[in-house]
PDB file of N, CA and C in Angstrom:
ATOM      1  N   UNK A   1       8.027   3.259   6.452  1.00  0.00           N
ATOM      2  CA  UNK A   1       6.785   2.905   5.819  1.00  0.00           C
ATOM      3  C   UNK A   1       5.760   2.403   6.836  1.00  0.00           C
ATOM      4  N   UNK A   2       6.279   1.429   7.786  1.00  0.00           N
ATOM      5  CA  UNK A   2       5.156   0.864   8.798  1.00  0.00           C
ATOM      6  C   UNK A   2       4.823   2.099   9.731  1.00  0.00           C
ATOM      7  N   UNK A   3       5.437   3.038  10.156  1.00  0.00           N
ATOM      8  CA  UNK A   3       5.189   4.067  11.054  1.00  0.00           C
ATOM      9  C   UNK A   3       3.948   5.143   9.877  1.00  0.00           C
ATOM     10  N   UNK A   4       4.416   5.436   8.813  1.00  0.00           N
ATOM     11  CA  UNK A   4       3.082   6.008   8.028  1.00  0.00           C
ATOM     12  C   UNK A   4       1.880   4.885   8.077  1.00  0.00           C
ATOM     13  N   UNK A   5       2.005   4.228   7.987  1.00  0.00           N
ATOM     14  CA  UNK A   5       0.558   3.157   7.784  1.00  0.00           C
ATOM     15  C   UNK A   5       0.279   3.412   9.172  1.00  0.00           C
ATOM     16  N   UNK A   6       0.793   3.175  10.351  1.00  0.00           N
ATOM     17  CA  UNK A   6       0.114   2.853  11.690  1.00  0.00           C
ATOM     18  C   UNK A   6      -0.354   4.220  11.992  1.00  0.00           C
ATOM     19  N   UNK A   7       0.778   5.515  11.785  1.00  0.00           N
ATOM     20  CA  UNK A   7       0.149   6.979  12.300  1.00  0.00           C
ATOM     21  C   UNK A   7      -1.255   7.287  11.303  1.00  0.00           C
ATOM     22  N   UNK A   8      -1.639   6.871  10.205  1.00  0.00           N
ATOM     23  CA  UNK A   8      -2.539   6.915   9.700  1.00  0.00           C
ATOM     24  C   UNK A   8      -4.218   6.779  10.354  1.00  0.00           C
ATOM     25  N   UNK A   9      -4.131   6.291  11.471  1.00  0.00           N
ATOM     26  CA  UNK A   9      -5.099   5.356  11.824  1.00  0.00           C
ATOM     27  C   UNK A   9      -5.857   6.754  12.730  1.00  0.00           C
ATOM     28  N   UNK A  10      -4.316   7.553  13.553  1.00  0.00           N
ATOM     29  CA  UNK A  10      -4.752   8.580  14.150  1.00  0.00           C
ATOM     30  C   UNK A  10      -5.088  10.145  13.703  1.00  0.00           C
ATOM     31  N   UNK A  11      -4.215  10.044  12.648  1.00  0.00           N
ATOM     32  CA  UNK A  11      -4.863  11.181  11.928  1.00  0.00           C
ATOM     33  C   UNK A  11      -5.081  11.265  10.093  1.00  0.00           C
ATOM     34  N   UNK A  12      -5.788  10.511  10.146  1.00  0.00           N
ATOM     35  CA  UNK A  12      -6.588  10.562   8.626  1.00  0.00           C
ATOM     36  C   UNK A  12      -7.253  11.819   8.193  1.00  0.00           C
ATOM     37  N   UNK A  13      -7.746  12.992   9.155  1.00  0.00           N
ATOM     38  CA  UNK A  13      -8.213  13.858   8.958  1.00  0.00           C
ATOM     39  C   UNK A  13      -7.121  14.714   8.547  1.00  0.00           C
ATOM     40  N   UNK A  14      -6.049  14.862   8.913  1.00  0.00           N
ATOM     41  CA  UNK A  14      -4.593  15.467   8.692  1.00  0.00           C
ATOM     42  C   UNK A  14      -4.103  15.009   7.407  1.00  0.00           C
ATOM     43  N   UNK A  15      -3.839  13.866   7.319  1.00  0.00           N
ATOM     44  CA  UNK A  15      -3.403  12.974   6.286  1.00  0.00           C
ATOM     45  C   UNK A  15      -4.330  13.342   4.674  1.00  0.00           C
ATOM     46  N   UNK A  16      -5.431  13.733   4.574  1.00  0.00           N
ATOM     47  CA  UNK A  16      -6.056  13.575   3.278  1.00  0.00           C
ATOM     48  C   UNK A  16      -5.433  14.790   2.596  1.00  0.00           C
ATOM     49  N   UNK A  17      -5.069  16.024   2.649  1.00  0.00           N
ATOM     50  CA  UNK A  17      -5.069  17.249   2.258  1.00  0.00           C
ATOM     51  C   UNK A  17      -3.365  16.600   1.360  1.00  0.00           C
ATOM     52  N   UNK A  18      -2.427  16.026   2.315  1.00  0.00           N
ATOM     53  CA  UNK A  18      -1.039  15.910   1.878  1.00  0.00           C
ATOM     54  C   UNK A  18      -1.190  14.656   1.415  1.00  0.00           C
ATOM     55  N   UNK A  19      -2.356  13.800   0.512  1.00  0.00           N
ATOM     56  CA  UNK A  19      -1.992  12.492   0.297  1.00  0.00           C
ATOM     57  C   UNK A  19      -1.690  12.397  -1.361  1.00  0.00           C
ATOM     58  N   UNK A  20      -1.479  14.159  -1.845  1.00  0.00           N
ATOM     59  CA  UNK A  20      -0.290  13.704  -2.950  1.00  0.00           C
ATOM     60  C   UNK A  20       0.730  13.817  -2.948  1.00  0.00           C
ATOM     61  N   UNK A  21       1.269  14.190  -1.470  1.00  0.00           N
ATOM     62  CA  UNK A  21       2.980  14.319  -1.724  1.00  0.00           C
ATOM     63  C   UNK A  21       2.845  12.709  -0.858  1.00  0.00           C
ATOM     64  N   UNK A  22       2.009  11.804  -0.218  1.00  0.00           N
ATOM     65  CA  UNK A  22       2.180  10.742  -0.458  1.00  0.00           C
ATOM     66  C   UNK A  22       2.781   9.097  -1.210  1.00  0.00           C
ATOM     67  N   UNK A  23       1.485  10.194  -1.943  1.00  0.00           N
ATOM     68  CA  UNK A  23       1.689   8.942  -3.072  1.00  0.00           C
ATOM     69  C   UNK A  23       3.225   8.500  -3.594  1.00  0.00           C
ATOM     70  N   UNK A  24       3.954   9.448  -4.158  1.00  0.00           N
ATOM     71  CA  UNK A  24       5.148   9.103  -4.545  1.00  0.00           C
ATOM     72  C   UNK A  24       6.031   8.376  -3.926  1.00  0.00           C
ATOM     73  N   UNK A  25       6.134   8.580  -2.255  1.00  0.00           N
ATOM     74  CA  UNK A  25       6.667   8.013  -1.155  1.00  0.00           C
ATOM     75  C   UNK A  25       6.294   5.916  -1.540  1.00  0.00           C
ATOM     76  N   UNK A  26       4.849   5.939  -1.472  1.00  0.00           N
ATOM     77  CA  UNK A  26       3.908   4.701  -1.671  1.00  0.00           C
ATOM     78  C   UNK A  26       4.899   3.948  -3.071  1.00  0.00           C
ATOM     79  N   UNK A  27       4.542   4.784  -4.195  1.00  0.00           N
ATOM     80  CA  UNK A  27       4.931   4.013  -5.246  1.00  0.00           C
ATOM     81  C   UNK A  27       6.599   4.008  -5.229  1.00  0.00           C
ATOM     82  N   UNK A  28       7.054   4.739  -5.105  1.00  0.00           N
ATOM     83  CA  UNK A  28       8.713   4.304  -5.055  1.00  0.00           C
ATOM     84  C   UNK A  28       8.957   2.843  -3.743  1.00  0.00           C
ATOM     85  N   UNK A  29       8.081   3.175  -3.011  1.00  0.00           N
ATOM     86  CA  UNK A  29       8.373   1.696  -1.778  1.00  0.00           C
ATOM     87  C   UNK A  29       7.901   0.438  -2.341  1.00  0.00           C
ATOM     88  N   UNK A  30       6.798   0.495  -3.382  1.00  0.00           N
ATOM     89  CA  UNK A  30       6.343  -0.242  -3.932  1.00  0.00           C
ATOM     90  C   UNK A  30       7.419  -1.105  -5.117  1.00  0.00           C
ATOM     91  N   UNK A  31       8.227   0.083  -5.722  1.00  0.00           N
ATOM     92  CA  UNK A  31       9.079  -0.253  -6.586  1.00  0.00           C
ATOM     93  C   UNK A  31      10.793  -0.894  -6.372  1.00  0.00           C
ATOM     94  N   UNK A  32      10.280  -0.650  -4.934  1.00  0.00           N
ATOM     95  CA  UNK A  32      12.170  -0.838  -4.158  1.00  0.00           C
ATOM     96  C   UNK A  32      12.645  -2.370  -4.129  1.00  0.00           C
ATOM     97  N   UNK A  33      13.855  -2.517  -4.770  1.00  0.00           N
ATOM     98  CA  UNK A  33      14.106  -4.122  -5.106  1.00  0.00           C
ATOM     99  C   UNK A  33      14.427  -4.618  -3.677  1.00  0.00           C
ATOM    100  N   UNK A  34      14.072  -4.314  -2.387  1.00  0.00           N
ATOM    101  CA  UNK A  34      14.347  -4.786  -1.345  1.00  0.00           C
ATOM    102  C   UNK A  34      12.876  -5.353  -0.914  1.00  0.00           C
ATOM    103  N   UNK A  35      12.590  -6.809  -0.919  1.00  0.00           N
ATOM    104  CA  UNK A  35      11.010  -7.412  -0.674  1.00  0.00           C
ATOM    105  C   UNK A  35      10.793  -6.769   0.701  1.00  0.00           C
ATOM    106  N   UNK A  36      12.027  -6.352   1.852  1.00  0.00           N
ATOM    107  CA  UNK A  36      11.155  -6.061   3.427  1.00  0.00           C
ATOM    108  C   UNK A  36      10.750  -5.250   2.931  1.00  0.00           C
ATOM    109  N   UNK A  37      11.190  -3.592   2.058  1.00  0.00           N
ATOM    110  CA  UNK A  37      10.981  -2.693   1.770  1.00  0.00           C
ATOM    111  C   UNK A  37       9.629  -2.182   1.449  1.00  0.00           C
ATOM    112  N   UNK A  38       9.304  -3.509   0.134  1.00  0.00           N
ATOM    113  CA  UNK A  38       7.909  -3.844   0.046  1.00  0.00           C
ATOM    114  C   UNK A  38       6.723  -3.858   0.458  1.00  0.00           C
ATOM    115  N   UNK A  39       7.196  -5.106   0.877  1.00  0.00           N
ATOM    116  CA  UNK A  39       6.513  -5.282   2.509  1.00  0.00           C
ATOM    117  C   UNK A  39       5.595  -4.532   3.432  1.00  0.00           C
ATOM    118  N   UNK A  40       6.453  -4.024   3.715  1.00  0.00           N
ATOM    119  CA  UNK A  40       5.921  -2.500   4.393  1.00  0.00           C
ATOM    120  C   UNK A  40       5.369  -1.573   4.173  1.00  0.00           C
ATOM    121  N   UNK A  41       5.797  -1.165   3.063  1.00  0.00           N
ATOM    122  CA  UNK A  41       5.168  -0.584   2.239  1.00  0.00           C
ATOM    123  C   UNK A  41       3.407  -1.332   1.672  1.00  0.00           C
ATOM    124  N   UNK A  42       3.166  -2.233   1.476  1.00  0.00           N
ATOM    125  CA  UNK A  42       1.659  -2.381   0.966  1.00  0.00           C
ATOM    126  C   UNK A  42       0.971  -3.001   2.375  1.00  0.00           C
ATOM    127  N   UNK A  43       2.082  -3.062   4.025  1.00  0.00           N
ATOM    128  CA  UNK A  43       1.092  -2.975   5.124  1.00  0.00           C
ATOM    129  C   UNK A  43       0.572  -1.536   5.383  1.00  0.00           C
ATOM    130  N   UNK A  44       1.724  -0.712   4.727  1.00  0.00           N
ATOM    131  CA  UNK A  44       0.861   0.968   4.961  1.00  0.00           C
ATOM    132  C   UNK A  44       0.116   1.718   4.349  1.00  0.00           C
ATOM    133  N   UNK A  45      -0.032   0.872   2.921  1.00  0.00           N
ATOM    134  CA  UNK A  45      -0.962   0.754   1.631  1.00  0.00           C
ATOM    135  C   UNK A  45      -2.448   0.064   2.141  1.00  0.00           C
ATOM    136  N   UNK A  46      -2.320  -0.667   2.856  1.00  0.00           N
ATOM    137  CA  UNK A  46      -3.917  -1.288   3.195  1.00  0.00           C
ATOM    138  C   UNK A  46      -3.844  -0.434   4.786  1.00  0.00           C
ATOM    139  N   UNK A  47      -3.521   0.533   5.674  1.00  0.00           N
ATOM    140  CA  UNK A  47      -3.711   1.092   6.683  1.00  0.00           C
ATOM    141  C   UNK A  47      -4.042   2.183   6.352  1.00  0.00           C
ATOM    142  N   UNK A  48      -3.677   2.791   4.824  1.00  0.00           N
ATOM    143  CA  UNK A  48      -3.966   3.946   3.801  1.00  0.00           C
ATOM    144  C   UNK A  48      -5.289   3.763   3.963  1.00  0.00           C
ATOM    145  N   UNK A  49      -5.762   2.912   2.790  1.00  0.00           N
ATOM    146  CA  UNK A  49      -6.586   2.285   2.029  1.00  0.00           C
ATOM    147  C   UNK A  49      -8.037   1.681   3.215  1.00  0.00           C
ATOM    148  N   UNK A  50      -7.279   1.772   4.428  1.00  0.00           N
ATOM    149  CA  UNK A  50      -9.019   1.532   5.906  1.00  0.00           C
ATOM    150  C   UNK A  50      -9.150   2.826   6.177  1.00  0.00           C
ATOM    151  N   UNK A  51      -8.311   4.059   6.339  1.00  0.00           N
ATOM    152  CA  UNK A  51      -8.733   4.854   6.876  1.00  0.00           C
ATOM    153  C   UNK A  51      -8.614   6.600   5.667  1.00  0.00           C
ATOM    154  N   UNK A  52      -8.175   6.294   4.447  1.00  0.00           N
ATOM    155  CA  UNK A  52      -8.278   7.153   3.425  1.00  0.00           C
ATOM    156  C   UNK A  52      -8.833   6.596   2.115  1.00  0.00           C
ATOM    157  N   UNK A  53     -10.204   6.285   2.348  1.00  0.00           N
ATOM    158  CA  UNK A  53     -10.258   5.514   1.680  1.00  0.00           C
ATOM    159  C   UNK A  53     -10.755   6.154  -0.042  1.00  0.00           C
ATOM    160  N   UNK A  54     -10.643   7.437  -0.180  1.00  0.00           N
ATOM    161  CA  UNK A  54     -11.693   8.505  -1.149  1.00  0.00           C
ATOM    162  C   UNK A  54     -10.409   8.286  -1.739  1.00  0.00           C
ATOM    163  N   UNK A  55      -9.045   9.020  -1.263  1.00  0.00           N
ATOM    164  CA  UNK A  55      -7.794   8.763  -1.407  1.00  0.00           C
ATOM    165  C   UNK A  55      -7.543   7.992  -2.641  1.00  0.00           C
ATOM    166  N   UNK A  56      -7.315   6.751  -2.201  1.00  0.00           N
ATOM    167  CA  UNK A  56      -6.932   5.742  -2.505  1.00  0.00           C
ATOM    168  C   UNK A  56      -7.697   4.912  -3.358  1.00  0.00           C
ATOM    169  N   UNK A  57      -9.116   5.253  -3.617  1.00  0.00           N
ATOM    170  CA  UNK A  57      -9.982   4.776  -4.622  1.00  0.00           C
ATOM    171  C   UNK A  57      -9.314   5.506  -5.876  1.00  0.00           C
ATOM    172  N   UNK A  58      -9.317   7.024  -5.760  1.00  0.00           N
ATOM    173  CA  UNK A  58      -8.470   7.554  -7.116  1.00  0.00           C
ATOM    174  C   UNK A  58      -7.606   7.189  -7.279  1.00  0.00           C
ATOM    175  N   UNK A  59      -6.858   6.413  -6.860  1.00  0.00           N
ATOM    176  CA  UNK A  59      -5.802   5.928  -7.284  1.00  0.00           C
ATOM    177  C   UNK A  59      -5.617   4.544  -7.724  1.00  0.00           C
ATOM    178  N   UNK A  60      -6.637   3.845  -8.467  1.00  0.00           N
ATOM    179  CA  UNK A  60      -7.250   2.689  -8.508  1.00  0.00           C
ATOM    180  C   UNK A  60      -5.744   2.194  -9.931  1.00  0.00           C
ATOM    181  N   UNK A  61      -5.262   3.176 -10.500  1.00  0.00           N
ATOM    182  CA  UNK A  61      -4.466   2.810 -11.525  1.00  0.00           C
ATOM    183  C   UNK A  61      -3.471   1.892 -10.716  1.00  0.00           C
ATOM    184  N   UNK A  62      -2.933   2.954  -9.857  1.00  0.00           N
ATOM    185  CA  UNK A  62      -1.339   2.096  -9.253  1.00  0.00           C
ATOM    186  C   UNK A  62      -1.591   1.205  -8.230  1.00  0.00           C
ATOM    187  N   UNK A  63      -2.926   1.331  -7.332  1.00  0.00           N
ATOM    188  CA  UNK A  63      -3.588  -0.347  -6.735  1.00  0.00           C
ATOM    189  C   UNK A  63      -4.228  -1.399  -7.302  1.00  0.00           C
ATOM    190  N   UNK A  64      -4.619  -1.033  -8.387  1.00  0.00           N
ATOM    191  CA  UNK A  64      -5.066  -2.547  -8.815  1.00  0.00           C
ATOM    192  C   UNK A  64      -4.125  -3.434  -9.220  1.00  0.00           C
ATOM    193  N   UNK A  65      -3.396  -2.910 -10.286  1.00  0.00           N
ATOM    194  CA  UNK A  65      -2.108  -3.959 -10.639  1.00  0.00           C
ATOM    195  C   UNK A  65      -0.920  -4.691  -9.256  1.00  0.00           C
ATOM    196  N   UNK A  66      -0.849  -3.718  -8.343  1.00  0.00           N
ATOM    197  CA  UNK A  66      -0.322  -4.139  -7.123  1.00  0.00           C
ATOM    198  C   UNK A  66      -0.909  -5.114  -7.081  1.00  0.00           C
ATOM    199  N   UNK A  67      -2.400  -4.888  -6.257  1.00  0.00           N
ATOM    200  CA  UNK A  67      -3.062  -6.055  -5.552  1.00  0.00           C
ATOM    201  C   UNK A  67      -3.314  -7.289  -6.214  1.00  0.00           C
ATOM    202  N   UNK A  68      -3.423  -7.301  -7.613  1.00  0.00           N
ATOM    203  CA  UNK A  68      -3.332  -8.504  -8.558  1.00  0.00           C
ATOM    204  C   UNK A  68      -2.295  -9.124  -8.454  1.00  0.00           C
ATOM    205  N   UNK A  69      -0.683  -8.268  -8.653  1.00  0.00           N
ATOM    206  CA  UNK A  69       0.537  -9.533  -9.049  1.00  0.00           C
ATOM    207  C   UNK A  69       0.509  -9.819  -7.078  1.00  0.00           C
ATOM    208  N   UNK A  70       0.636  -8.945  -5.908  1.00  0.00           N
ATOM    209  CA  UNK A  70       0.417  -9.828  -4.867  1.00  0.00           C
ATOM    210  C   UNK A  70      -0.855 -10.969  -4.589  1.00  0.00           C
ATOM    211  N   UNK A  71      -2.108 -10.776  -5.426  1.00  0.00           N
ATOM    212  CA  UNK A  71      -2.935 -11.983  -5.082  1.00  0.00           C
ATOM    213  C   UNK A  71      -2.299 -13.489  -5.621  1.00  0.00           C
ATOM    214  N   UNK A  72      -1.948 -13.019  -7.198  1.00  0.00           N
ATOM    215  CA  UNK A  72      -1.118 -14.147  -7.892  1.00  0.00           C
ATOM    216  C   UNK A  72       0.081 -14.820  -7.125  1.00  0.00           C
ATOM    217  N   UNK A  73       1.065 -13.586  -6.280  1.00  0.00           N
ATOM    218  CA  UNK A  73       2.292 -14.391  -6.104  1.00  0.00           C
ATOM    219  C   UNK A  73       1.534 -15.087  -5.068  1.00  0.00           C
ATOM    220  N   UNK A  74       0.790 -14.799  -4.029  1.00  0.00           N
ATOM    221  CA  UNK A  74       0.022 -15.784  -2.789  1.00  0.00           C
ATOM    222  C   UNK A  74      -0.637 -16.886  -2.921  1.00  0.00           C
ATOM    223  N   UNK A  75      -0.966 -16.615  -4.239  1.00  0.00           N
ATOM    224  CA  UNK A  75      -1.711 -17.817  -4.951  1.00  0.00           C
ATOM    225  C   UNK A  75      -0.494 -19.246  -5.178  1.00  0.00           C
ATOM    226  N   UNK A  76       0.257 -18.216  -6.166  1.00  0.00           N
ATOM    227  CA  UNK A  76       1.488 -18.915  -6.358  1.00  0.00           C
ATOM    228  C   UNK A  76       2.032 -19.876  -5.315  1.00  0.00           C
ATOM    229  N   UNK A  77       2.351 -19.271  -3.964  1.00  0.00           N
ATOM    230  CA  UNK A  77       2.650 -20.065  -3.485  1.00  0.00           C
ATOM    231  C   UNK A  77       1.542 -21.339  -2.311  1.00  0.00           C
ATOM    232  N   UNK A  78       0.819 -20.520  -2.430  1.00  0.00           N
ATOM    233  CA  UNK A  78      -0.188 -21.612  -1.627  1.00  0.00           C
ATOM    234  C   UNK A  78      -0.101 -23.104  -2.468  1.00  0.00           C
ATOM    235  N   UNK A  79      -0.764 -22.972  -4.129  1.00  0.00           N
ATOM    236  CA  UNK A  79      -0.426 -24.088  -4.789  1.00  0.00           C
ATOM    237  C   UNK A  79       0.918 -24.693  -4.706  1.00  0.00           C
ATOM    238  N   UNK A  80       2.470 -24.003  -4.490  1.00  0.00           N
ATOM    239  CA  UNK A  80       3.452 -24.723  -4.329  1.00  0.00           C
ATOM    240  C   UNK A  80       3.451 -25.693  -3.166  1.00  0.00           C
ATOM    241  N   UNK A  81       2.737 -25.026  -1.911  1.00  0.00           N
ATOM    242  CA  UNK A  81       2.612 -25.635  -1.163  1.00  0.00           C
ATOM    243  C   UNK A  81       1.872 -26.830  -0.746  1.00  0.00           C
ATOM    244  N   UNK A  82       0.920 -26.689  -1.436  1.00  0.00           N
ATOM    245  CA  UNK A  82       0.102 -28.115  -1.278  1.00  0.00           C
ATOM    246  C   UNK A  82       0.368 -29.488  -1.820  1.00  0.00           C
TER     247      UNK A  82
END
């Protein structure tokens, strides 16, 4: 997952044509009960998301709810922390 997010950066022009046999890759990493798995997965989701970005706007269904329950859990814990 981190090697797709970082090769992204160099070829985005390559990358847009195949970014629906993508996606599935994205949302199953998204769904994997392993948190590194995760992880990695939504650092190659926002390396997507700087350099495909037409992409990834259509796909506003399966990023918004992401980026919400991760703003909440960060939230979550910042308040634990204080």
């Amino acid at each position: 997952m981190l090697a797709l997010g970082v090769s992204v950066e160099g070829c985005s022009e390559y990358m847009t044509p195949i970014m629906e046999h993508v996606w599935p890759v994205i949302e199953t990493g998204l769904n994997d009960p392993d948190a590194g798995v995760r992880k990695a997965t939504c650092v190659a989701l926002s390396c997507l998301c700087e350099w495909v970005e037409d992409e990834c706007a259509s796909k506003h269904e399966l990023l918004i709810p992401v980026s919400t329950f991760v703003r909440r859990f960060l939230l979550g814990l910042t308040v634990h922390r204080c």
